[in-house]
N, C-alpha and C. Protein backbone atom coordinates (compact mmCIF):
# COMPACT_ATOMS: atom_id res chain seq x y z
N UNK A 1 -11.04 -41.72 18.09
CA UNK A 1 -9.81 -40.96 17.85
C UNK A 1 -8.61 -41.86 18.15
N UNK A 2 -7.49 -42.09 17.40
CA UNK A 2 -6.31 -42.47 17.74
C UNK A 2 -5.70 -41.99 18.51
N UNK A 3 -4.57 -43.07 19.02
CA UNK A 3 -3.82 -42.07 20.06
C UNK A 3 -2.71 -41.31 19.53
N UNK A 4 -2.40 -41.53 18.43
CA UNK A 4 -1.37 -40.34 17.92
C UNK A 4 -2.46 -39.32 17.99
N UNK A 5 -3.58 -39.09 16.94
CA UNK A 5 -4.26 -37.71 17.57
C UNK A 5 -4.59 -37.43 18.72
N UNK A 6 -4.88 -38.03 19.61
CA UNK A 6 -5.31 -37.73 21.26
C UNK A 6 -4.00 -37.11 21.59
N UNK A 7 -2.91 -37.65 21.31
CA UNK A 7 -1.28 -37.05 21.98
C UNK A 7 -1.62 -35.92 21.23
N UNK A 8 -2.01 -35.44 19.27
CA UNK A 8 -1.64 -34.13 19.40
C UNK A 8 -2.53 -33.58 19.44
N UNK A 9 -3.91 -33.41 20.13
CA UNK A 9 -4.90 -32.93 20.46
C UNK A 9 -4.46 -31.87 22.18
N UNK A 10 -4.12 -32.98 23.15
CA UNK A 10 -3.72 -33.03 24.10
C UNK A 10 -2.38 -31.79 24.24
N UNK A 11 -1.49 -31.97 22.97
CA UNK A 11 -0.62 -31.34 23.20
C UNK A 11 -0.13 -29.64 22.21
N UNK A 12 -1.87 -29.85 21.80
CA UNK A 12 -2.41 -28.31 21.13
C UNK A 12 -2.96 -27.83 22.24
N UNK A 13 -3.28 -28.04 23.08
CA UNK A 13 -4.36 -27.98 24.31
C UNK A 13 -3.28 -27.32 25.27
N UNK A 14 -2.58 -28.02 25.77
CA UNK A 14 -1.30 -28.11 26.47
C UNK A 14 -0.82 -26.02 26.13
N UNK A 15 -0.36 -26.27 24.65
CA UNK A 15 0.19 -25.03 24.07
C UNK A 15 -0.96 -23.98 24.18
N UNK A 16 -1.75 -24.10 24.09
CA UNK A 16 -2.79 -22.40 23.57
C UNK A 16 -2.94 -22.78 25.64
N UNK A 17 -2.74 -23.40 26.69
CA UNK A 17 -2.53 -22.78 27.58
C UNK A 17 -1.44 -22.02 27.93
N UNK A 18 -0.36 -22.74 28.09
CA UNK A 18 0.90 -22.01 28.65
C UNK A 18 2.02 -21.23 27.67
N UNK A 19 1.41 -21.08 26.44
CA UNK A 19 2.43 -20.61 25.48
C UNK A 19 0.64 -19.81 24.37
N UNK A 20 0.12 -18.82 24.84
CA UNK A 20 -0.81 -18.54 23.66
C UNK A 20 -0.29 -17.70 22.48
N UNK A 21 -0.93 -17.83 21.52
CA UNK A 21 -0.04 -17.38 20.08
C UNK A 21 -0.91 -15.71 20.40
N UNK A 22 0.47 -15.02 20.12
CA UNK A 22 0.64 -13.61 20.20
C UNK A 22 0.22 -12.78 19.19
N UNK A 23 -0.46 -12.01 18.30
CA UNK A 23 -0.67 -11.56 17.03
C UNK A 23 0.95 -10.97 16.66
N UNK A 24 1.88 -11.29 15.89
CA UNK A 24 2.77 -10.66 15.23
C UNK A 24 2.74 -8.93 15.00
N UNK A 25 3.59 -8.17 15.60
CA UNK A 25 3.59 -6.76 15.19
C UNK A 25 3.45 -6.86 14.13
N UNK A 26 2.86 -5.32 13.34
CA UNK A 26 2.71 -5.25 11.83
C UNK A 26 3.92 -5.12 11.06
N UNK A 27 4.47 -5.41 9.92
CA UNK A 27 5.60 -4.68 9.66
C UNK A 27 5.36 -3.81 8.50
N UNK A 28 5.95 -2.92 8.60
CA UNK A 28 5.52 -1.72 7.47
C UNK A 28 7.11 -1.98 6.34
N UNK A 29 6.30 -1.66 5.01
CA UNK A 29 7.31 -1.59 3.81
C UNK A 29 7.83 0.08 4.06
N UNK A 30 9.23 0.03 3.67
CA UNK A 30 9.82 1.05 3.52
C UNK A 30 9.31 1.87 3.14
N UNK A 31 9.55 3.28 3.30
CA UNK A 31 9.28 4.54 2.83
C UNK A 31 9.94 5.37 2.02
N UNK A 32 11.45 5.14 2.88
CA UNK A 32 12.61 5.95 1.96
C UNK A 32 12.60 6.77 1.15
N UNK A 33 11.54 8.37 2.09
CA UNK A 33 11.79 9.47 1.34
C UNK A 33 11.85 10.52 2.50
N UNK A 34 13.42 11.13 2.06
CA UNK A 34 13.78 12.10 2.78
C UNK A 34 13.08 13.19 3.68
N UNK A 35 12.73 13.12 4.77
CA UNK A 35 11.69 14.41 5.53
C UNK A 35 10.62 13.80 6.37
N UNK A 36 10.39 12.49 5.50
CA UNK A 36 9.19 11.72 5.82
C UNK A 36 9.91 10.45 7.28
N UNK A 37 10.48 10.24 6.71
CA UNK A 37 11.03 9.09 7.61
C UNK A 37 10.70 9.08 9.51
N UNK A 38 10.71 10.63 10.10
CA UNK A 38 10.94 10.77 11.21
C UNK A 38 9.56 10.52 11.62
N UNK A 39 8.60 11.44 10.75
CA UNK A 39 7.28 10.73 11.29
C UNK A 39 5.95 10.02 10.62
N UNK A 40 6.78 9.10 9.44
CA UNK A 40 6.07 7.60 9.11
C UNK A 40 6.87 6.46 9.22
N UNK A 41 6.89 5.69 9.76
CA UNK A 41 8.01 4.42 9.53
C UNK A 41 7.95 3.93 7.93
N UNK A 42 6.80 3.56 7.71
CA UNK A 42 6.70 2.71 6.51
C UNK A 42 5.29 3.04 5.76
N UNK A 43 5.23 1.72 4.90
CA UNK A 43 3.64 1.95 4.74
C UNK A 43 3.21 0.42 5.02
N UNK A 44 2.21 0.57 5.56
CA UNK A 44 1.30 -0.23 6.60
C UNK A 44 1.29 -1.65 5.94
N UNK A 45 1.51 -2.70 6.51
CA UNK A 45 1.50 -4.26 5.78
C UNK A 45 1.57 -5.15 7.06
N UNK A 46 0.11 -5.50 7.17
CA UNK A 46 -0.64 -5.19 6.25
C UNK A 46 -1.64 -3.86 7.08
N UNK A 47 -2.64 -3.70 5.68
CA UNK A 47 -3.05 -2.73 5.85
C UNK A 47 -3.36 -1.74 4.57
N UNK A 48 -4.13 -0.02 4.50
CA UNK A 48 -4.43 0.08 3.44
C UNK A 48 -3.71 1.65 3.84
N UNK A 49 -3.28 1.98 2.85
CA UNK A 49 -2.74 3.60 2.85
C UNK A 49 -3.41 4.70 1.67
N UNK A 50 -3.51 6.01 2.20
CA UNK A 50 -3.71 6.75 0.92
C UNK A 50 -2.85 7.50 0.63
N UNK A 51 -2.25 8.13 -0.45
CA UNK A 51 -1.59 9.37 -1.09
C UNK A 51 -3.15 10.47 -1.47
N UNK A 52 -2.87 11.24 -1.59
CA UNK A 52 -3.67 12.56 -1.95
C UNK A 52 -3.18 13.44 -2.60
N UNK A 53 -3.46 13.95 -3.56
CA UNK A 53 -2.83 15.51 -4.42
C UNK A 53 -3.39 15.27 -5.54
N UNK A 54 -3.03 16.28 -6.30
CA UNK A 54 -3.65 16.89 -7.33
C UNK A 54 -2.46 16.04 -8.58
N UNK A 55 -3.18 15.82 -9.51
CA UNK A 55 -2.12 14.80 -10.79
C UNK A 55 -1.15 15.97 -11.02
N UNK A 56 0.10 15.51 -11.09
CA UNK A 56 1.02 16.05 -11.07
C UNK A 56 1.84 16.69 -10.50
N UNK A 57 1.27 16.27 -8.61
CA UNK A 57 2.08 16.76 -7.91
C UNK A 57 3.07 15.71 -7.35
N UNK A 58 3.27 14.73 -8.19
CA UNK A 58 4.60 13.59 -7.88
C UNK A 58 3.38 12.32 -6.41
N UNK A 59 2.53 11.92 -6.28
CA UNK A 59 1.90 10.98 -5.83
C UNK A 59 2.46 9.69 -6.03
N UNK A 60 2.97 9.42 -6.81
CA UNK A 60 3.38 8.12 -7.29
C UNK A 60 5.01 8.09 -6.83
N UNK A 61 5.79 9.64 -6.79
CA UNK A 61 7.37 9.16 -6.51
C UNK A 61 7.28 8.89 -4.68
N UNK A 62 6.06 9.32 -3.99
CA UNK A 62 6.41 8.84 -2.71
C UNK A 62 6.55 6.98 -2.60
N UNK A 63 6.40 6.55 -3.68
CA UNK A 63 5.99 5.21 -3.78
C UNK A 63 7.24 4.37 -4.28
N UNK A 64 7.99 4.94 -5.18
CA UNK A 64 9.18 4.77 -5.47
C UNK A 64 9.82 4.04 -4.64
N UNK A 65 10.15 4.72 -3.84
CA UNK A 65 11.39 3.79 -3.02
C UNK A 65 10.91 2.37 -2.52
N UNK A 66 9.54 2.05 -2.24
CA UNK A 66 9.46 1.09 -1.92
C UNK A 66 9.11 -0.03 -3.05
N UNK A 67 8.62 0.56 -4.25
CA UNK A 67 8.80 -0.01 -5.40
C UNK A 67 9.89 -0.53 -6.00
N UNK A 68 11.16 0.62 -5.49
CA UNK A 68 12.62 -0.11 -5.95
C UNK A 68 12.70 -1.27 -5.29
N UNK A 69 12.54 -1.04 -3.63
CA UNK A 69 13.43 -2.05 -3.13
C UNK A 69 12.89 -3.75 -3.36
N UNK A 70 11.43 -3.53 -3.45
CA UNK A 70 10.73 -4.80 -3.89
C UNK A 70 11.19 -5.28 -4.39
N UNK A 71 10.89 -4.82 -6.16
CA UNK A 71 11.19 -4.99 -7.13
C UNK A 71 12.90 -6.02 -7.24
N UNK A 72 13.74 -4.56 -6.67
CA UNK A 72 15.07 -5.53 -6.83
C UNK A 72 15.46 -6.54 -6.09
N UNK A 73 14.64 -6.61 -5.04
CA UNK A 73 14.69 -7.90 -4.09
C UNK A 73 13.99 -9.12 -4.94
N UNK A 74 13.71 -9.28 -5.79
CA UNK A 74 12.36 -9.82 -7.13
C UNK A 74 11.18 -10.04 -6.12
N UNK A 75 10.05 -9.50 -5.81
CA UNK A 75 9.37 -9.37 -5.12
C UNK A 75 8.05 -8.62 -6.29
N UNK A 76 6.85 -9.08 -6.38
CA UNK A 76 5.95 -8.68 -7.61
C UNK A 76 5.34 -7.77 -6.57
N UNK A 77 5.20 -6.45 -7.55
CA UNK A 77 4.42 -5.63 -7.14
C UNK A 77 3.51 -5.03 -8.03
N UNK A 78 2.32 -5.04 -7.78
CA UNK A 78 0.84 -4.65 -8.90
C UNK A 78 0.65 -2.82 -8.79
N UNK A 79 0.37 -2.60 -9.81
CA UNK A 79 -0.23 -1.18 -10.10
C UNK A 79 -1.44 -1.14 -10.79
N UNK A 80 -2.44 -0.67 -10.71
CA UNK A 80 -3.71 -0.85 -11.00
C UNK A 80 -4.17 0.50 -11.40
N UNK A 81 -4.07 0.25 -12.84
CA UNK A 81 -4.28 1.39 -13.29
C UNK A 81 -5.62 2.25 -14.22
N UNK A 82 -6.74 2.07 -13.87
CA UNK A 82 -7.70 2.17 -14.28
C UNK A 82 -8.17 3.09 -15.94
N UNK A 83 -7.17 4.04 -15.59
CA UNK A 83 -7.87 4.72 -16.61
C UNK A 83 -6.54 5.04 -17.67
N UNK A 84 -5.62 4.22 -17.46
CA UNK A 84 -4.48 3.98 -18.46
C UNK A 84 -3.88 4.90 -18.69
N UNK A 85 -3.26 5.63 -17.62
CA UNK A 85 -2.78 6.75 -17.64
C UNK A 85 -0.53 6.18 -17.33
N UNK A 86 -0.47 5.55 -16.55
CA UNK A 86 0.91 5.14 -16.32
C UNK A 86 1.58 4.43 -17.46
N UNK A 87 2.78 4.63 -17.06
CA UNK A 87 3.91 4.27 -18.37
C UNK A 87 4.94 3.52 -17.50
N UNK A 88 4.68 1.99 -17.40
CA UNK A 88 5.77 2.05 -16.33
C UNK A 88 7.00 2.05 -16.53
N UNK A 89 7.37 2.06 -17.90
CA UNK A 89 9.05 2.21 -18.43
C UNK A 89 9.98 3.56 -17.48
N UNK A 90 8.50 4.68 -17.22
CA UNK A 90 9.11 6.11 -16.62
C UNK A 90 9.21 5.56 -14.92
N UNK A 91 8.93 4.29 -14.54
CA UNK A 91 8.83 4.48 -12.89
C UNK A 91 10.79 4.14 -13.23
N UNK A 92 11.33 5.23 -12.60
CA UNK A 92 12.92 4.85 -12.16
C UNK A 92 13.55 3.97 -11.49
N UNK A 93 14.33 3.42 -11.57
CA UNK A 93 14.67 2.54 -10.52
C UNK A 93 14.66 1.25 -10.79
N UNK A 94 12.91 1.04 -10.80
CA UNK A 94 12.35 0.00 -10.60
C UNK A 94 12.44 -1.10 -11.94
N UNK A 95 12.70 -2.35 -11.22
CA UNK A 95 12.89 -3.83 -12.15
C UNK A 95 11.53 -3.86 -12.51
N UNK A 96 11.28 -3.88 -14.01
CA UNK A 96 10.02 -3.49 -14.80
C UNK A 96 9.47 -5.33 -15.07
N UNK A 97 10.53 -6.36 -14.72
CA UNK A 97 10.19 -7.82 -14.78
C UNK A 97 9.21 -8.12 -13.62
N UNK A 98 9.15 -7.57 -11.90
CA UNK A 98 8.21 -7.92 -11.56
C UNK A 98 7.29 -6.84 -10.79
N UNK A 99 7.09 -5.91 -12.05
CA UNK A 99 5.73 -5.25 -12.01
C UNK A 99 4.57 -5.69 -12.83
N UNK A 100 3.44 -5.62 -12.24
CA UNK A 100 2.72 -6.48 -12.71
C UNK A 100 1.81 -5.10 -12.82
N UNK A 101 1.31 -4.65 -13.96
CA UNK A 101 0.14 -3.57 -14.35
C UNK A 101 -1.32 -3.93 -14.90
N UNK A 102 -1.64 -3.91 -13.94
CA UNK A 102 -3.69 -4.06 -14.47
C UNK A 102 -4.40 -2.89 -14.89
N UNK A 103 -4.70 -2.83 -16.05
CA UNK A 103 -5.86 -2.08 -16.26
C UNK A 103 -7.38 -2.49 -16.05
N UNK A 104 -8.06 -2.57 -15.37
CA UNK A 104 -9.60 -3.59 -15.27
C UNK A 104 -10.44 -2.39 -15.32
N UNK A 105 -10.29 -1.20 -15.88
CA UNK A 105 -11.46 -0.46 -16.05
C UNK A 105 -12.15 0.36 -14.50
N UNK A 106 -12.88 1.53 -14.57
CA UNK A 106 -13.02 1.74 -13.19
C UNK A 106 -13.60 0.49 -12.41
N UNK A 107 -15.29 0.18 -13.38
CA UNK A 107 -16.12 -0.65 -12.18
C UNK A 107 -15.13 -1.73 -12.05
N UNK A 108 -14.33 -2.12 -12.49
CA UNK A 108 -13.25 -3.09 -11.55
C UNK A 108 -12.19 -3.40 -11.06
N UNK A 109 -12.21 -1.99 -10.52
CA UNK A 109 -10.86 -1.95 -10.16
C UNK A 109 -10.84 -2.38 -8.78
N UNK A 110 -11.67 -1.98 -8.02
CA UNK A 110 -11.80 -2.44 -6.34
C UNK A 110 -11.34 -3.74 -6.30
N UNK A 111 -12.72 -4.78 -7.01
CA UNK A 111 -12.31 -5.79 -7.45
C UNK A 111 -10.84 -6.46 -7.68
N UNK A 112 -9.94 -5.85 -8.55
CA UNK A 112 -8.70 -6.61 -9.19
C UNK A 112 -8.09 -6.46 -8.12
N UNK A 113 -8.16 -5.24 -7.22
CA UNK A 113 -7.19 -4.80 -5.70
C UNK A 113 -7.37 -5.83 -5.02
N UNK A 114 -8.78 -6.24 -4.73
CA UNK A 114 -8.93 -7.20 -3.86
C UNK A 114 -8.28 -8.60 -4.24
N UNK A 115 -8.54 -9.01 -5.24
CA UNK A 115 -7.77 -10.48 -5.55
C UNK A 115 -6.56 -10.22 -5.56
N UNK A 116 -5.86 -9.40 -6.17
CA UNK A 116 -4.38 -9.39 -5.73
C UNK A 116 -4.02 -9.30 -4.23
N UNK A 117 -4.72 -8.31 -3.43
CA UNK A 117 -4.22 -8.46 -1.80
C UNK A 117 -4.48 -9.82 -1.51
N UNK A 118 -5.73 -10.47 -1.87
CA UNK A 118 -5.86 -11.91 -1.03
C UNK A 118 -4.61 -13.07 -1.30
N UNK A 119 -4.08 -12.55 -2.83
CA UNK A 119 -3.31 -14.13 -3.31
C UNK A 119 -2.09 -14.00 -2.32
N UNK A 120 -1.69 -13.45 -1.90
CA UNK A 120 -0.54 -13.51 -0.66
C UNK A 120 0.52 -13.74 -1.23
N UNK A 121 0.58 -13.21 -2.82
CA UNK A 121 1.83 -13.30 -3.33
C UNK A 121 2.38 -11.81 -3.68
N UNK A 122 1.94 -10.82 -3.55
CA UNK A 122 2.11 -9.24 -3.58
C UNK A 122 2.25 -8.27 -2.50
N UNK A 123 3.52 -7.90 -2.22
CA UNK A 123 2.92 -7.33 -0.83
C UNK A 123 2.59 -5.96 -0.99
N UNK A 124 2.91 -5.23 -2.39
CA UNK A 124 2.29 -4.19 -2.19
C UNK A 124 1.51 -3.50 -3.86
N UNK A 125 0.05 -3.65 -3.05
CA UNK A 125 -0.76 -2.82 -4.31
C UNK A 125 -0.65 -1.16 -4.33
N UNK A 126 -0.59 -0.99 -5.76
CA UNK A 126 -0.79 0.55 -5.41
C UNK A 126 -2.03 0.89 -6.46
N UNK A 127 -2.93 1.42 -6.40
CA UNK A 127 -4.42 1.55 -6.77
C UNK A 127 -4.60 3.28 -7.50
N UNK A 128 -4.34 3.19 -8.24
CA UNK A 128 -4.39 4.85 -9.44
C UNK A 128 -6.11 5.59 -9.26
N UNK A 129 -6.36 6.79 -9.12
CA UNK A 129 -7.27 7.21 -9.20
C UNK A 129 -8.77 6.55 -9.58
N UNK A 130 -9.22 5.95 -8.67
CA UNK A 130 -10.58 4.82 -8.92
C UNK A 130 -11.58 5.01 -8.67
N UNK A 131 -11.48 6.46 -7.98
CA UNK A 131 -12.85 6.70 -7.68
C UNK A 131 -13.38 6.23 -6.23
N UNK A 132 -14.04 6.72 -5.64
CA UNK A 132 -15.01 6.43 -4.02
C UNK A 132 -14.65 4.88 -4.19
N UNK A 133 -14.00 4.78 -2.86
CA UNK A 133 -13.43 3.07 -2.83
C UNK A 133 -14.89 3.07 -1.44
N UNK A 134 -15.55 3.44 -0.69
CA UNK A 134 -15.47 3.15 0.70
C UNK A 134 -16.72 1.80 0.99
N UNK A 135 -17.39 1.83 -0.52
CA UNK A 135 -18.49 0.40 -0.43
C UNK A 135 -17.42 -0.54 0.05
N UNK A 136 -16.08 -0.56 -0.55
CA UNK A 136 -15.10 -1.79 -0.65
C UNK A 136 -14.49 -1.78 0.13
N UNK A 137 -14.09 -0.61 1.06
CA UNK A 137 -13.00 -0.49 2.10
C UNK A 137 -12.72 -1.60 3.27
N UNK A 138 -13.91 -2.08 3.63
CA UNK A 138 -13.67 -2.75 4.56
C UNK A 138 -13.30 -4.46 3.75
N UNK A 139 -13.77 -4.84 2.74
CA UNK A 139 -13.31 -5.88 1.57
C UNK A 139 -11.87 -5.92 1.59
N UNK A 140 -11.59 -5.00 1.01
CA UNK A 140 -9.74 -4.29 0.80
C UNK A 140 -9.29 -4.39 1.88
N UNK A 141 -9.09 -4.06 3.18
CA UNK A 141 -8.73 -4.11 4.60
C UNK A 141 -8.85 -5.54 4.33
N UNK A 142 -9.70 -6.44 4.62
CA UNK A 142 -9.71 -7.90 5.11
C UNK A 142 -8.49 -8.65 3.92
N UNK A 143 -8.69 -7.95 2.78
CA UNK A 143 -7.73 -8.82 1.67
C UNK A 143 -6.66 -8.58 2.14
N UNK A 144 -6.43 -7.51 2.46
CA UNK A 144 -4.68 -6.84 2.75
C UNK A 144 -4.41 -7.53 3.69
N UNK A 145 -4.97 -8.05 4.80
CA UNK A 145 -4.85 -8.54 6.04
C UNK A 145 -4.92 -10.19 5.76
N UNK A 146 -5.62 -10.92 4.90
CA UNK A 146 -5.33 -12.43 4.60
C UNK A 146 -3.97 -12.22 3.77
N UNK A 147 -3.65 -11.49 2.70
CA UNK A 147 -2.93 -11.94 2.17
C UNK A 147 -1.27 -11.18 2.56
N UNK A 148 -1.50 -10.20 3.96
CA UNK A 148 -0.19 -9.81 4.49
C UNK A 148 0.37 -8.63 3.37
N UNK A 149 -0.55 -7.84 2.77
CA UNK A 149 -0.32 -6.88 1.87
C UNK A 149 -0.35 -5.55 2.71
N UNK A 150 0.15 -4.45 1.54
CA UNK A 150 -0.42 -3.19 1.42
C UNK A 150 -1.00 -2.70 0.06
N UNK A 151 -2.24 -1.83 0.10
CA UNK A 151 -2.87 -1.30 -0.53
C UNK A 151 -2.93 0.09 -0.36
N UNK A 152 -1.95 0.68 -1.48
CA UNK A 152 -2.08 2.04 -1.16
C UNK A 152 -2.82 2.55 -2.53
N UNK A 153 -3.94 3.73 -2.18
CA UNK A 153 -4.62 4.44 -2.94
C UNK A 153 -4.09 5.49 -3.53
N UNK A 154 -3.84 6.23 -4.85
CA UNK A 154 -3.58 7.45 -5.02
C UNK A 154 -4.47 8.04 -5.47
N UNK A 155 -4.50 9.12 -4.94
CA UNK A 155 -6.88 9.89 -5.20
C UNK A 155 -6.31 11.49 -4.99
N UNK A 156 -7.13 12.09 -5.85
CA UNK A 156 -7.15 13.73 -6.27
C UNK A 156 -7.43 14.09 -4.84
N UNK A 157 -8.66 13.35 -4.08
CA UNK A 157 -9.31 13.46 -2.69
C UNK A 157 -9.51 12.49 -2.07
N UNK A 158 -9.21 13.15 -0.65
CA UNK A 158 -9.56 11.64 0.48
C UNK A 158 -10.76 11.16 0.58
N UNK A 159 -10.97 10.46 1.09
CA UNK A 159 -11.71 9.53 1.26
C UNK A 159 -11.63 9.08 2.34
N UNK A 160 -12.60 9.75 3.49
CA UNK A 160 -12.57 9.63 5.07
C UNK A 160 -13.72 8.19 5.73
N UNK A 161 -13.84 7.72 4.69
CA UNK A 161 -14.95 6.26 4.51
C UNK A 161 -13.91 5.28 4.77
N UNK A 162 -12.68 5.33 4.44
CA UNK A 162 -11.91 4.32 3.91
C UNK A 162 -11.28 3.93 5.16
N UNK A 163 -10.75 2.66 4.90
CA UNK A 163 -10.25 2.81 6.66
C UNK A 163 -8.55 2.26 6.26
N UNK A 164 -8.29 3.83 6.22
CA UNK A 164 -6.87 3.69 5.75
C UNK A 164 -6.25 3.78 7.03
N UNK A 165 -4.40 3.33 7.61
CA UNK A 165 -4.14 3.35 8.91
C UNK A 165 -2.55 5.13 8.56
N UNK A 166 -2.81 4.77 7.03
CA UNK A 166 -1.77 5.75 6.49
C UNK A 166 -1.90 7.08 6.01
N UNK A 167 -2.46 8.32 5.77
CA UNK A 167 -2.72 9.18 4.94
C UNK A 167 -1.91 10.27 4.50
N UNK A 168 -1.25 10.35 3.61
CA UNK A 168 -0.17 11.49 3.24
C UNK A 168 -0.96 12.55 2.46
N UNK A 169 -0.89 13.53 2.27
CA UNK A 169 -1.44 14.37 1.33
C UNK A 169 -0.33 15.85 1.13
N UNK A 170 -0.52 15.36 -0.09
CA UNK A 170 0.40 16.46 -0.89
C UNK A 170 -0.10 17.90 -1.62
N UNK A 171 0.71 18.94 -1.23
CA UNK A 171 0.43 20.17 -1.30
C UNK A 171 1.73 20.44 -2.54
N UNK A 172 1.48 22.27 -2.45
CA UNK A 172 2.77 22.19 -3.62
C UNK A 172 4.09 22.56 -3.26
N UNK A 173 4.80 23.04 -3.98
CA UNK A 173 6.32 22.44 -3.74
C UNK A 173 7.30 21.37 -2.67
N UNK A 174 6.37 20.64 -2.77
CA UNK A 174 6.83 19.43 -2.05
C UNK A 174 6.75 18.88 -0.98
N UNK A 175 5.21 20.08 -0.12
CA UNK A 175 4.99 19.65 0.62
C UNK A 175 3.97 18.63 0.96
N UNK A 176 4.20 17.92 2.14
CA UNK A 176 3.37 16.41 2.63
C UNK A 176 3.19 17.04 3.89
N UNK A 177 1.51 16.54 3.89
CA UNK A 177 0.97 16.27 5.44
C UNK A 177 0.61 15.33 5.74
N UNK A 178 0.77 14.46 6.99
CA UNK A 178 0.74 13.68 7.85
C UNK A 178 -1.18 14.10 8.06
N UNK A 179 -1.95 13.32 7.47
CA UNK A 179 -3.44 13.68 8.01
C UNK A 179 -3.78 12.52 8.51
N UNK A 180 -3.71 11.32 8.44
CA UNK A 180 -3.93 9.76 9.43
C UNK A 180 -2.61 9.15 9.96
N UNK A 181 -2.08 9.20 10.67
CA UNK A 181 -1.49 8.39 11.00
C UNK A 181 -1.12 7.79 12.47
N UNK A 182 0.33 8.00 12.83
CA UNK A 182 0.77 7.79 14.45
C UNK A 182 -0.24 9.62 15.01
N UNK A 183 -0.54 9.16 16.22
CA UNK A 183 -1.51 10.22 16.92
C UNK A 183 -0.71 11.04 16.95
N UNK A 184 0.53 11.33 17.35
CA UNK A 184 1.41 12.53 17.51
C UNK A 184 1.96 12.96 16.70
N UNK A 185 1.63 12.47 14.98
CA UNK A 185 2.26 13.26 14.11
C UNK A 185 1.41 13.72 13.12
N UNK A 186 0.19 13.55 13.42
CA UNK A 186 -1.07 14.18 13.01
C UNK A 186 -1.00 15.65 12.24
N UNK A 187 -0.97 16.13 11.19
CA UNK A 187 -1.25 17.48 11.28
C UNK A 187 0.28 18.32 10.85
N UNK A 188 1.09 17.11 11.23
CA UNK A 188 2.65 17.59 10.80
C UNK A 188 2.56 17.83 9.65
N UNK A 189 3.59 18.35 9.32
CA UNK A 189 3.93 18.37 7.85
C UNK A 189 5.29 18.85 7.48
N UNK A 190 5.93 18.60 6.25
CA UNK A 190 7.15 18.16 6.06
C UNK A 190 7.32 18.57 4.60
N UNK A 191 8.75 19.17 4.27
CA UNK A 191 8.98 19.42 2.90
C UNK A 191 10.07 18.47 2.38
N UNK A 192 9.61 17.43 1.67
CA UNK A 192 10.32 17.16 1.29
C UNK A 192 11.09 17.74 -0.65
N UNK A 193 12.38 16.80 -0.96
CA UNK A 193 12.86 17.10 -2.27
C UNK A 193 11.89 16.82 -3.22
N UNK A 194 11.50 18.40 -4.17
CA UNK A 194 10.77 18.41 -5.36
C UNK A 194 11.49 17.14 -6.48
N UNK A 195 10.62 16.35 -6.54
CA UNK A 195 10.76 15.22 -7.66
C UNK A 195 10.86 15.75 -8.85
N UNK A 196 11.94 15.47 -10.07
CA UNK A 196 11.28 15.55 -11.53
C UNK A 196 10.40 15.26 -11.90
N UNK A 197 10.01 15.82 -12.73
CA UNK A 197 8.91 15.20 -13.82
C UNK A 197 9.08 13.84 -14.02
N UNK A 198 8.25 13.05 -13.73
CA UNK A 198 8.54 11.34 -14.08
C UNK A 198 8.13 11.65 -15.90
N UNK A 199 8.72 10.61 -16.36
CA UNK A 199 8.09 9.98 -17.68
C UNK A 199 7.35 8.76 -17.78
N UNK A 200 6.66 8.39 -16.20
CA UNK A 200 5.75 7.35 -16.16
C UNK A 200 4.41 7.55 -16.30
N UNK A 201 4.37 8.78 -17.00
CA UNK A 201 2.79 8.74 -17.04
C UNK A 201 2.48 9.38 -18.66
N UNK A 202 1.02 9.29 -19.05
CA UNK A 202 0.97 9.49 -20.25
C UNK A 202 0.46 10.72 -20.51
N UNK A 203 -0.74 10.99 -20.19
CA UNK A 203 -2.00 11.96 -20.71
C UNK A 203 -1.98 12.88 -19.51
N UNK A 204 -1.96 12.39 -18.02
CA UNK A 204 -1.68 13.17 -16.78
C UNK A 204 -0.60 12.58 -16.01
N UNK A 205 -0.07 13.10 -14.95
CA UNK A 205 0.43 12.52 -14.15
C UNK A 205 0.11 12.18 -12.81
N UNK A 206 -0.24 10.75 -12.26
CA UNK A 206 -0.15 10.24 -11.09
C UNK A 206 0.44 11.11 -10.10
């Protein structure tokens, strides 16, 4: 060994004693929807989140706001849309230059989630009705976590396999429950503002 490496051998050694590296708090992407704010901060990044409801109860506008702010920050954000149901001209707001839309069919959709969380250039997936993720869940978790993402699911039904750290589920006229999340807001629930009708979807709505 040289002695330039012995000095920085010596003085990696030195550091992971008296200075050890700390894991970084998580930081969560915005939420920015009215009602919700007090008891979700964000959505989990990294990490994996679900939405829940029935198509057409607005699943996709809780997603919005953090889609805007990406977006207009130019920041690429993927939608994975399996069964070709989204229109993304109807998502509002949002800079349609860096949305990036996959269709890969059901059997691969887990799949396309996963390579996008790993490339560490997306920080947030959002994953359209795909069907029982939970063979993959723990796959998806590790991608979200190399590549500093979020992966949020939108599903008719939960999926208690999954090891989401987020779970919203939507009822009707606008209401959201808190079913995974911070321990003390468990079970809450919250009305937020009835969304329009998006024009981002085709045959159903997200």
């Amino acid at each position: 060994m040289s002695d330039r490496a012995a000095i920085v051998a010596q003085l990696r050694d030195h550091l992971s004693r008296v200075a050890p590296v700390r894991a970084a708090p998580p930081v969560r992407l915005p939420l920015g929807v009215p009602g919700l704010e007090r008891l979700v901060d964000g959505w989990p990044r990294p990490g994996l989140a679900e939405v829940v409801g029935a198509p057409g109860r607005g699943r996709i506008d809780l997603l919005l706001p953090a889609l805007q702010e990406l977006t207009l920050n130019r920041q690429t954000v993927a939608l994975i849309d399996p069964v070709g149901w989204l229109n993304p001209p109807g998502l509002r707001g949002v800079d349609l230059d860096f949305v990036l839309v996959v269709r890969p069919g059901a059997t691969r959709a887990a799949w396309a989630a996963e390579q996008l969380l790993r490339c560490g250039g997306v920080p947030l997936v959002a994953l359209l009705d795909a069907g029982s993720l939970a063979r993959s869940g723990r796959r998806l978790q590790h991608a979200a976590e190399h590549g500093d993402a979020c992966l949020c699911v939108l599903s008719e039904r939960p999926d208690p396999r999954l090891p989401v750290r987020l779970r919203l589920e939507l009822g009707g006229s606008g209401r959201v429950r808190v079913t995974k999340g911070a321990p003390r807001y468990q079970g809450r629930e919250v009305q937020v503002r009835p969304a329009p009708a998006l024009a981002a979807v085709g045959r159903r709505a997200p």
